[in-house]
Protein backbone atom coordinates (compact mmCIF):
# COMPACT_ATOMS: atom_id res chain seq x y z
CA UNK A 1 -30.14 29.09 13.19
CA UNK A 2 -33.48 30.65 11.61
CA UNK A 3 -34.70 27.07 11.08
CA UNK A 4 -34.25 25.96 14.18
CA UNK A 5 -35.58 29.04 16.03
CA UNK A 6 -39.04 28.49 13.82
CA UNK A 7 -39.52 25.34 14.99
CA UNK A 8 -39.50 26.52 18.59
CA UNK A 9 -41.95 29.73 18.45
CA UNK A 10 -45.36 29.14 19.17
CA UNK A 11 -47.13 31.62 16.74
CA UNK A 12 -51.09 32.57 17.32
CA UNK A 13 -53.36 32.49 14.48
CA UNK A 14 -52.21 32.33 11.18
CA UNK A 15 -48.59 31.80 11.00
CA UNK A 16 -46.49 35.24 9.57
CA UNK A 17 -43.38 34.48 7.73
CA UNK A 18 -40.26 37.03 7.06
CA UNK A 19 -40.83 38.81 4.19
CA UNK A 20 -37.09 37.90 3.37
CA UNK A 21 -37.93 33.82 4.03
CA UNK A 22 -38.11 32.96 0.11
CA UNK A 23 -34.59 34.08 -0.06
CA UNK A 24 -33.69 32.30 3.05
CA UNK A 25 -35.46 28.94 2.26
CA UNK A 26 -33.69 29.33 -1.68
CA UNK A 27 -30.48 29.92 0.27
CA UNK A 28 -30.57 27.02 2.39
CA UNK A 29 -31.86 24.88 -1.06
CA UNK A 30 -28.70 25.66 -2.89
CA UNK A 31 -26.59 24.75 0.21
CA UNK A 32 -28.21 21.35 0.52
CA UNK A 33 -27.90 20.85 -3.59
CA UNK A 34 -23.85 21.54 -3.42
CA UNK A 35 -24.39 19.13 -0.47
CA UNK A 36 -25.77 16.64 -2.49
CA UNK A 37 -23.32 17.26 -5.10
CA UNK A 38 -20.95 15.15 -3.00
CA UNK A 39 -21.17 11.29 -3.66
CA UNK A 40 -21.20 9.44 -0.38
CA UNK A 41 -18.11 6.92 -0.73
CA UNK A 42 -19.27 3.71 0.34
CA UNK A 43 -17.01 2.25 2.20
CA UNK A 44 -15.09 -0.44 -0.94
CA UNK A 45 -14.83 2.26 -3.02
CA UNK A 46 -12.99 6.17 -3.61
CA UNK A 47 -14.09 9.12 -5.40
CA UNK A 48 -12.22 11.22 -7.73
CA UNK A 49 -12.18 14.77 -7.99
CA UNK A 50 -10.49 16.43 -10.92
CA UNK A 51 -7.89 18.83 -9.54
CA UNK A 52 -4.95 21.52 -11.61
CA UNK A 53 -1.48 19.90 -11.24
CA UNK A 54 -0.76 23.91 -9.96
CA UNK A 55 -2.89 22.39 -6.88
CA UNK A 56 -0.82 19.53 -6.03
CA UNK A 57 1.07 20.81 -3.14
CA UNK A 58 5.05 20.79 -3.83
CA UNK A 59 4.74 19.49 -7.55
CA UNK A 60 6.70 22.15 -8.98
CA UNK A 61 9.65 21.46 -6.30
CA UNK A 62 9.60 17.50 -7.24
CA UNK A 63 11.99 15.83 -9.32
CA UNK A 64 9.66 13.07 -10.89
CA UNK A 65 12.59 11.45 -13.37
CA UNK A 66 12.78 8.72 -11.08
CA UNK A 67 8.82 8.43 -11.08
CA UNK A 68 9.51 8.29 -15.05
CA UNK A 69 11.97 5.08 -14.34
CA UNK A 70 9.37 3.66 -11.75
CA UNK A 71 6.46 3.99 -14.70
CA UNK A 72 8.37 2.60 -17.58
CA UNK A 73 9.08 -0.44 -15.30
CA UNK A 74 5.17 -0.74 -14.66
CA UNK A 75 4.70 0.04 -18.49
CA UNK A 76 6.06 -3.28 -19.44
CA UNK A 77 2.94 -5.02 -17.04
CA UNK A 78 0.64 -2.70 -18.88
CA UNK A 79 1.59 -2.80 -22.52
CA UNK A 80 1.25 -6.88 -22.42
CA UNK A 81 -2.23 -6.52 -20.51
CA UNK A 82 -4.82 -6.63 -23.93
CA UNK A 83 -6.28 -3.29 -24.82
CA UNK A 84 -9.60 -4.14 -23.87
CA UNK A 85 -8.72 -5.05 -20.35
CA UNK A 86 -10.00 -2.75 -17.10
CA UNK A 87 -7.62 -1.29 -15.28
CA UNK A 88 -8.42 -1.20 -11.11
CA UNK A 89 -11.39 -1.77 -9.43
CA UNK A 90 -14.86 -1.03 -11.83
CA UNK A 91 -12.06 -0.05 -14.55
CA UNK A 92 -11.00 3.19 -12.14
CA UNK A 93 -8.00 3.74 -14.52
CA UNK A 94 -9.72 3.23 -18.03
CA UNK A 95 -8.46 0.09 -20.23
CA UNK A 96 -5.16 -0.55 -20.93
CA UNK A 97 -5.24 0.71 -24.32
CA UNK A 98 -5.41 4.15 -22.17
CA UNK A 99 -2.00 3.88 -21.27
CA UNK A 100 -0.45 3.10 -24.64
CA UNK A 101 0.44 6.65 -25.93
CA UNK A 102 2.31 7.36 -22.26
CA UNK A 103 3.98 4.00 -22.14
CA UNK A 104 4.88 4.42 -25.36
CA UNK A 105 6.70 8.19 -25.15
CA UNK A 106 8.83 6.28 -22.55
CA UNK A 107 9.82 3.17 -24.75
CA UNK A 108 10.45 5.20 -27.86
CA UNK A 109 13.12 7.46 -26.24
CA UNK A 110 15.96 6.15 -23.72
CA UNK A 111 15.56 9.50 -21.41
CA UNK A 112 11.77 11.02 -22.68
CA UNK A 113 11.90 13.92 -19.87
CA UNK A 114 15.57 15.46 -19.46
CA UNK A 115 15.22 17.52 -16.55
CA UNK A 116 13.36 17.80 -13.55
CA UNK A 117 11.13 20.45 -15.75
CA UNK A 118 10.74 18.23 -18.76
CA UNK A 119 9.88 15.32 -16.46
CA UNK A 120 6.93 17.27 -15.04
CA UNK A 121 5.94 18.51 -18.44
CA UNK A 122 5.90 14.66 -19.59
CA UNK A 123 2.97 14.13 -16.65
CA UNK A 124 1.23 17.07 -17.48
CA UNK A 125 0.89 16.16 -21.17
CA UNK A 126 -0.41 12.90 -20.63
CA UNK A 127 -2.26 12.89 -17.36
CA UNK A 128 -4.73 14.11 -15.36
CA UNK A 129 -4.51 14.56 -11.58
CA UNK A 130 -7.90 13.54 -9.10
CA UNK A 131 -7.67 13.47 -5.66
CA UNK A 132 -8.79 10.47 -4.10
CA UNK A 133 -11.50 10.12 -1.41
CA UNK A 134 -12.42 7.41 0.67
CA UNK A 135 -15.59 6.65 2.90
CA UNK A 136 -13.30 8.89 5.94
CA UNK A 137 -11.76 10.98 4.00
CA UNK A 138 -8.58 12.27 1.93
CA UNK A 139 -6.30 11.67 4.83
CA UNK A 140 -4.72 8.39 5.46
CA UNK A 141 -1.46 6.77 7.11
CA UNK A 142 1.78 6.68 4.88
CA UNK A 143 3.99 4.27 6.54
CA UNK A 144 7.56 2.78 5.09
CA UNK A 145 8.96 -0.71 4.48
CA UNK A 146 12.63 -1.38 3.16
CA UNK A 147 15.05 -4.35 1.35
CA UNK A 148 16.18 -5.77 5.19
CA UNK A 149 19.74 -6.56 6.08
CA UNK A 150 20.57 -9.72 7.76
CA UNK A 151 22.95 -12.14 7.88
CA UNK A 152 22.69 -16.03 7.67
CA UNK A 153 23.69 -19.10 5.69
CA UNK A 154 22.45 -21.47 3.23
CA UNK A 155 23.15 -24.27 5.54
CA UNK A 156 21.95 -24.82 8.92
CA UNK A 157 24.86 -24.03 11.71
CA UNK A 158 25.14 -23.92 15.63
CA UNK A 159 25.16 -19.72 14.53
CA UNK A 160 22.14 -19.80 11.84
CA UNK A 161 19.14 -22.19 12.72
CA UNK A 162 16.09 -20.36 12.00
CA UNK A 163 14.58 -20.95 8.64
CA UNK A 164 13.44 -19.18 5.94
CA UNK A 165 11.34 -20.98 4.05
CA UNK A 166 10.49 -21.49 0.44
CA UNK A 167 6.75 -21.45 -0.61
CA UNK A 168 5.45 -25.45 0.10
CA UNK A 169 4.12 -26.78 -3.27
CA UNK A 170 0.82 -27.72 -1.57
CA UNK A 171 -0.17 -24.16 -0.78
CA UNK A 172 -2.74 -22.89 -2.83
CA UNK A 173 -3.77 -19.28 -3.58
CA UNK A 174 -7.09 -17.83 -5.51
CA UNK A 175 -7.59 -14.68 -6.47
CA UNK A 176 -11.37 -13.35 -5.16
CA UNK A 177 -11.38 -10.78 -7.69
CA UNK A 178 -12.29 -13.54 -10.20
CA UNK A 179 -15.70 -14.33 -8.95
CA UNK A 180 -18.64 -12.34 -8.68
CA UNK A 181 -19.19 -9.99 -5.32
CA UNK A 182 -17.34 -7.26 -3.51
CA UNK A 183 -13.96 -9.66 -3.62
CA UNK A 184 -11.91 -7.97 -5.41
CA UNK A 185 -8.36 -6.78 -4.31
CA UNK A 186 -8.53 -9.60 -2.44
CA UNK A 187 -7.71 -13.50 -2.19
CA UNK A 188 -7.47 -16.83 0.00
CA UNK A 189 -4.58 -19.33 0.52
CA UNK A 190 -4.78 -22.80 2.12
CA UNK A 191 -4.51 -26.35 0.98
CA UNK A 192 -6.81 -28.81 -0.07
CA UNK A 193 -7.65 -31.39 1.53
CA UNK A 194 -10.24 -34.45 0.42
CA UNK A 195 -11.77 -31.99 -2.42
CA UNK A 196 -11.80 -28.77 0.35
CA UNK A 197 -9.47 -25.64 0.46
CA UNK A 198 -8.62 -25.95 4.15
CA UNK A 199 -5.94 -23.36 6.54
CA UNK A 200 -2.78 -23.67 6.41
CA UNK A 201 -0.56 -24.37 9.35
CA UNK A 202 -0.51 -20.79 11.20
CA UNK A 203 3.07 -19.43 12.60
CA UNK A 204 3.08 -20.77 15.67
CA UNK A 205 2.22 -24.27 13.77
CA UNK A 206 4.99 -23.83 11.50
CA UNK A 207 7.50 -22.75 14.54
CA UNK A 208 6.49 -25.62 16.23
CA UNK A 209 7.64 -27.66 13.10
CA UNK A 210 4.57 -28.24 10.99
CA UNK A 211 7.13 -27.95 7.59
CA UNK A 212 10.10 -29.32 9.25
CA UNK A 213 11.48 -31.93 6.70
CA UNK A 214 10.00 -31.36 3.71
CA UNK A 215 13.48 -29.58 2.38
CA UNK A 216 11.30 -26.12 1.91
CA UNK A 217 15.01 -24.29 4.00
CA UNK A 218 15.79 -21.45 1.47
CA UNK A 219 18.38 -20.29 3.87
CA UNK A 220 19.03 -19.60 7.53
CA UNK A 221 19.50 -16.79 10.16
CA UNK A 222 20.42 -16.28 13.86
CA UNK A 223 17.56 -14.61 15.26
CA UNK A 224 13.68 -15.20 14.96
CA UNK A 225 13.29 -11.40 15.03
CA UNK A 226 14.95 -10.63 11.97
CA UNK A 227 13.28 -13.49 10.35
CA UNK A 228 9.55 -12.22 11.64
CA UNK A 229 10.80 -8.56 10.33
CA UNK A 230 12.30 -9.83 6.73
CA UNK A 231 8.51 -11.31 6.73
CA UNK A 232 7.13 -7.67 6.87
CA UNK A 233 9.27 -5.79 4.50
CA UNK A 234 8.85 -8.75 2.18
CA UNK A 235 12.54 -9.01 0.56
CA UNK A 236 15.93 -8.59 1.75
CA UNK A 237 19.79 -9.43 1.41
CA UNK A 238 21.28 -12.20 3.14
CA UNK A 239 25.18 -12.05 3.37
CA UNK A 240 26.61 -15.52 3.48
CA UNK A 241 29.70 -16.46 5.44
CA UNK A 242 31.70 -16.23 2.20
CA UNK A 243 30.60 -12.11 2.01
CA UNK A 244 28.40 -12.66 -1.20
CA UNK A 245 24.60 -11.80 -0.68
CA UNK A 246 21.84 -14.17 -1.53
CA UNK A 247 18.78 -11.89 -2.53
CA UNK A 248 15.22 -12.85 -1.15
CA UNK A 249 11.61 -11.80 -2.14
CA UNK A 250 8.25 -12.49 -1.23
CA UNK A 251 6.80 -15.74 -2.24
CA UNK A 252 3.44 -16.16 -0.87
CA UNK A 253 1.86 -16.22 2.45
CA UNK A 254 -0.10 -18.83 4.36
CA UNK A 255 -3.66 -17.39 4.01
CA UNK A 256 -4.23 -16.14 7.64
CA UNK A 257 -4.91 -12.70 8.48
CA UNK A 258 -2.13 -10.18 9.88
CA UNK A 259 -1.76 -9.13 12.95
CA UNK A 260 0.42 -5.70 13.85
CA UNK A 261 2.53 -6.86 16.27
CA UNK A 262 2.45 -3.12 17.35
CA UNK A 263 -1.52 -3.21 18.12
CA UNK A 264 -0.64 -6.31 20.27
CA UNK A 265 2.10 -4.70 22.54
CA UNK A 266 -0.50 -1.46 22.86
CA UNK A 267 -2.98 -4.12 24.06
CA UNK A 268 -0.45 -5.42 26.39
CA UNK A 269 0.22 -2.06 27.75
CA UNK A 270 3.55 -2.82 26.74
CA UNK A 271 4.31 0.55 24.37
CA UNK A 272 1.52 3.27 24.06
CA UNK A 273 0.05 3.92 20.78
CA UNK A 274 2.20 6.92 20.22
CA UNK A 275 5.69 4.98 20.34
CA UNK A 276 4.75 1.95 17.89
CA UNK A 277 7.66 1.82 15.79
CA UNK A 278 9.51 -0.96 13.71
CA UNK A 279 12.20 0.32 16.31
CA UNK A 280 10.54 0.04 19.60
CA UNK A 281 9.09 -3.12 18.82
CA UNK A 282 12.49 -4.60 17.60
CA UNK A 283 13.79 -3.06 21.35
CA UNK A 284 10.95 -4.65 23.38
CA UNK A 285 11.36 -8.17 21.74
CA UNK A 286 15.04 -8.04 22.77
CA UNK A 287 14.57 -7.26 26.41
CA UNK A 288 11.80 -9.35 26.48
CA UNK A 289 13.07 -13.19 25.12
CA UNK A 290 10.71 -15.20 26.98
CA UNK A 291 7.90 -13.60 25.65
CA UNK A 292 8.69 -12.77 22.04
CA UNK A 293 7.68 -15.89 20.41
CA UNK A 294 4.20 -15.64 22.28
CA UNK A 295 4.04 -12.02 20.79
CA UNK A 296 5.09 -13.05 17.26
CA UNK A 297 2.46 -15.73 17.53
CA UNK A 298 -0.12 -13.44 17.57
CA UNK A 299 0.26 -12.64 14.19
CA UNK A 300 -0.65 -16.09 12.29
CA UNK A 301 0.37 -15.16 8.84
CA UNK A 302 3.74 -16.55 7.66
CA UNK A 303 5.58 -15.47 4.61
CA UNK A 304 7.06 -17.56 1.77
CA UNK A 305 10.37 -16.67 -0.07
CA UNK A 306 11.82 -17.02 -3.03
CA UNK A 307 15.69 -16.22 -4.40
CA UNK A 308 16.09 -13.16 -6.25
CA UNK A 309 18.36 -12.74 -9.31
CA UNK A 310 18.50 -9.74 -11.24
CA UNK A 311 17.36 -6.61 -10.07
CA UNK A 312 15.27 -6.35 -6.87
CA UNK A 313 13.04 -6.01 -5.01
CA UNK A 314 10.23 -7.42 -6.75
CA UNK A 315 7.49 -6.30 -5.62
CA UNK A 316 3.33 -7.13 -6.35
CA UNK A 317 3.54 -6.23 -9.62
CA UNK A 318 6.00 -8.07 -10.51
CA UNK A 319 9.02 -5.62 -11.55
CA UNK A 320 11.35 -3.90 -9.25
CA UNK A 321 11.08 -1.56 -6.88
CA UNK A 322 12.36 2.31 -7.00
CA UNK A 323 13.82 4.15 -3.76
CA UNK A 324 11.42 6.84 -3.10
CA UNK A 325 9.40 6.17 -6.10
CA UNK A 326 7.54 2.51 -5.04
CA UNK A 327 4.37 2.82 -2.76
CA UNK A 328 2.87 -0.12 -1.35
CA UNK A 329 -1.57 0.25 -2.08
CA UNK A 330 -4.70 -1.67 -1.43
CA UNK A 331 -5.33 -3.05 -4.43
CA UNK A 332 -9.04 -3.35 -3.53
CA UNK A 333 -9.13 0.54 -3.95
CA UNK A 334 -6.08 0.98 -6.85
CA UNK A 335 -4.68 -0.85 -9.07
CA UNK A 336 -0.82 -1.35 -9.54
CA UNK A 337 1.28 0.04 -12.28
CA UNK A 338 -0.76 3.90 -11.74
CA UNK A 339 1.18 7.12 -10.62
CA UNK A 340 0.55 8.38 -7.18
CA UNK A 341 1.39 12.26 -6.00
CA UNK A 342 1.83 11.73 -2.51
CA UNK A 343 1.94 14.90 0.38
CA UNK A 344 2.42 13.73 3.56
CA UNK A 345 4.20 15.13 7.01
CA UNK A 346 5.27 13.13 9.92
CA UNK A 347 2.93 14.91 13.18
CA UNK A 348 6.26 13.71 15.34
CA UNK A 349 8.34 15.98 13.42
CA UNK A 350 10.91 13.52 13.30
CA UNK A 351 11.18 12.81 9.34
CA UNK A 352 10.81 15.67 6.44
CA UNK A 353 7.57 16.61 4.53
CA UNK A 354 7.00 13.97 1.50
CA UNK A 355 5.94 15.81 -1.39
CA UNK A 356 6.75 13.42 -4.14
CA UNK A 357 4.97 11.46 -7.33
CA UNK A 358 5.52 7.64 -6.85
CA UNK A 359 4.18 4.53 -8.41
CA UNK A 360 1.86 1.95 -7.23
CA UNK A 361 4.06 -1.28 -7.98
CA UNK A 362 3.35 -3.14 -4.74
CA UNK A 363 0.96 -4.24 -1.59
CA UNK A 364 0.91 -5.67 1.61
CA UNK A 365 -0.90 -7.52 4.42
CA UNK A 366 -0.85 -4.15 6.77
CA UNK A 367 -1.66 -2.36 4.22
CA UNK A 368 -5.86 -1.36 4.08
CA UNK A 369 -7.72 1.36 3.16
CA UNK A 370 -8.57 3.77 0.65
CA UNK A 371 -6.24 6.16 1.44
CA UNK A 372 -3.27 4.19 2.46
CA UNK A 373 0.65 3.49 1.54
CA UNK A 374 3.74 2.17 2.27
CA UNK A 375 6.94 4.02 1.21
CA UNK A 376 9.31 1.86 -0.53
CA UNK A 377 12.94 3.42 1.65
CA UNK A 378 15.65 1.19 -0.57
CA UNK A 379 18.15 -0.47 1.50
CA UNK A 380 20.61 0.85 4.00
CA UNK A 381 21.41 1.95 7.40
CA UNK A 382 19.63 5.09 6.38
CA UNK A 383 16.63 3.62 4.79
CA UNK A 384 16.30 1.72 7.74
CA UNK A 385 15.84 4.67 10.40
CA UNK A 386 13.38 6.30 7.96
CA UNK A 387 10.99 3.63 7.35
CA UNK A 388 10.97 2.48 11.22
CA UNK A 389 9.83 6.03 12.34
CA UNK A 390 7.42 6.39 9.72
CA UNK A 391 4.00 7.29 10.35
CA UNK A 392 3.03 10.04 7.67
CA UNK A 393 -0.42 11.16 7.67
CA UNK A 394 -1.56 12.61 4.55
CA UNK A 395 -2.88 12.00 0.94
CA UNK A 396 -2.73 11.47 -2.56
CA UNK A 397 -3.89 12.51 -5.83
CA UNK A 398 -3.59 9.59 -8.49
CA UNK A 399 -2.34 10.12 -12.00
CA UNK A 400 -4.86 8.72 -14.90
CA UNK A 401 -4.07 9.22 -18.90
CA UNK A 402 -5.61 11.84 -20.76
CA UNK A 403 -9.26 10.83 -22.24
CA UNK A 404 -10.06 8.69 -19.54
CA UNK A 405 -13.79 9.20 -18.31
CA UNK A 406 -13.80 8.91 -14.52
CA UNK A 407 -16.54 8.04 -12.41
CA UNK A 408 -18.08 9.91 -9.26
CA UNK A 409 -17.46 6.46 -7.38
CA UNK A 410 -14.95 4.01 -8.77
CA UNK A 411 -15.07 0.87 -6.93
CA UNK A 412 -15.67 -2.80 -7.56
């Protein structure tokens, strides 16, 4: 206010400051230093900011045992990664070898934590908590995915004739994040063709047949809906006509960029922004037949499967997935395998305040940003009305070992 109201008199003669103006200017000095104090995120990378665990709102009400489970699954990635070896982008999470004594706590005893109390205590002792920051912010969009339900047949029938197909051996995927420049967290897909990595067929290529023949039929369903929406959760159970269940899992994708199909009905002024959910979408598609393969064309990425058996769902990391303890990341801003304390609330009011520490153990094609996740629901009738109404908006603090030196600006 003073500042601007000097620039704006018109003094005579010499100019007469305040008397009290050294204080003022010194004042406004120290503001702009604490200012500066700041890093500016740039916009592929997060800050950290060392926070109490005390400050991590609803820790002390979570039951983290079955974060404990989730980690010791992770731990098995980590303890084979050598000791040397970075952890997330610009080594974010230390080296591996900074994640031995944890991992370790959890292999030498078969239940490390006891109770809810002793679980919390086993954080504490290891970790430190830093809230993340990205170039908008600490808020973000917590959305939920889930193992799908469907039904179909490892045959082709008059009942079951779309396909869900295995990965083709032709496809080829490279990982960015092995050559030089701002790649990483990120990679390509396509096929070659005369020395060239080339695009793969898109969906509405492949609908149209472009893989018809080559015996890539893992199994088949009734309706192209379920098989677009098994695509975006990324691993589900199939019951067979017999009643046993054929487990499926993500196997790779063609290479082209997804599409929400939710942003495209907005577009179409078909549901407003507000309503987008995996259940409104699901609705629309059904009362609208002669335009849902149009719609699902939009999105040109097409997902690969694979049969699961074991436990499952597998996800990006490679081990399998915890109800309520698995989060879905951009692994351009974090790297799997880390703990996650996430506080989020639904602005619709129609699903309960998340206050809970999960794992990073997975990614996903909608799934961008610093501050971003995707709640892994479980399976279920239940599961499946949570995740399709979720649209959390919150943030998260991430969990690092003890001793590890943390940058202003962690990034690639």
């Amino acid at each position: 206010m003073f500042t601007r109201r000097l620039r704006q008199s018109s003094w005579p003669g010499p100019a007469i400051l305040p008397a009290n103006l050294p204080t003022i200017l010194t004042v406004t000095a120290l503001i702009a230093a604490l200012g500066a104090c700041a890093p500016v995120v740039p916009p592929d990378r997060v800050a950290l900011a060392p926070v109490d665990f005390a400050e991590l709102p609803g820790w002390d009400k979570d039951d983290p045992r079955g974060a404990v489970a989730a980690l010791a699954r992770s731990c098995l990635v980590l303890m084979k990664k050598s000791a040397a070896m970075a952890i997330g982008p610009g080594g974010l999470a230390g080296r591996a070898a900074d994640w031995h004594a944890p991992c370790r706590e959890i292999d030498r005893q078969a239940r490390p934590v006891g109770d809810a109390a002793g679980a919390r205590r086993f954080f504490e002792r290891h970790f430190r908590a830093y809230a993340v920051r990205g170039a908008e912010g600490r808020d973000g969009l917590f959305t939920g995915y889930i193992e799908l339900s469907l039904k179909g047949s490892r045959r082709r029938t008059a009942r079951y004739d779309v396909p869900l197909y295995a990965r083709p051996r032709d496809l080829v995927t490279a990982d960015l994040g092995a050559f030089p420049g701002a790649f990483r967290g990120r990679s390509i897909a396509g096929r070659v063709a005369r020395g060239r990595l080339v695009p793969y067929a898109d969906r509405a290529a492949i609908n149209d047949g472009a893989l018809t023949g080559r015996g890539l039929e893992l199994a088949w369903v009734a309706d192209p809906v379920d098989a677009f929406f098994l695509e975006i959760q990324g691993s589900g159970r199939v019951q067979l006509p017999d009643g046993s269940i054929m487990r499926v899992g993500y196997a790779g994708k063609n290479g082209h960029a997804y599409t929400a199909i939710g942003r495209v009905l907005v577009e179409m002024g078909a549901l407003e922004g507000q309503a987008v959910t995996m259940e409104s979408i699901r609705s629309w598609l059904a009362s609208n037949p002669a335009l849902a393969g149009a719609v699902l064309a939009k999105n040109r990425s097409f997902v690969f499967f694979r049969e699961i058996h074991g436990p499952g769902p597998i996800g990006a990391e490679g081990v399998a997935l915890t109800a309520g303890r698995s989060l879905a990341v951009d692994r351009k801003f974090l790297p799997l395998g880390v703990p996650l304390f996430v506080a989020a609330d639904d602005p619709a009011g129609r699903l309960a305040p998340v206050r809970r520490l999960m794992v990073a153990q997975d990614t996903g094609g909608a799934i961008r940003g610093p501050v971003r996740g995707d709640i892994f629901f479980g399976h279920g009738a239940a599961a499946e009305a949570a995740a399709g109404q979720a649209r959390l908006r919150g943030r998260y603090w991430i969990l690092l070992p003890v001793g590890v030196a943390i940058p202003q600006v962690a990034g690639p």
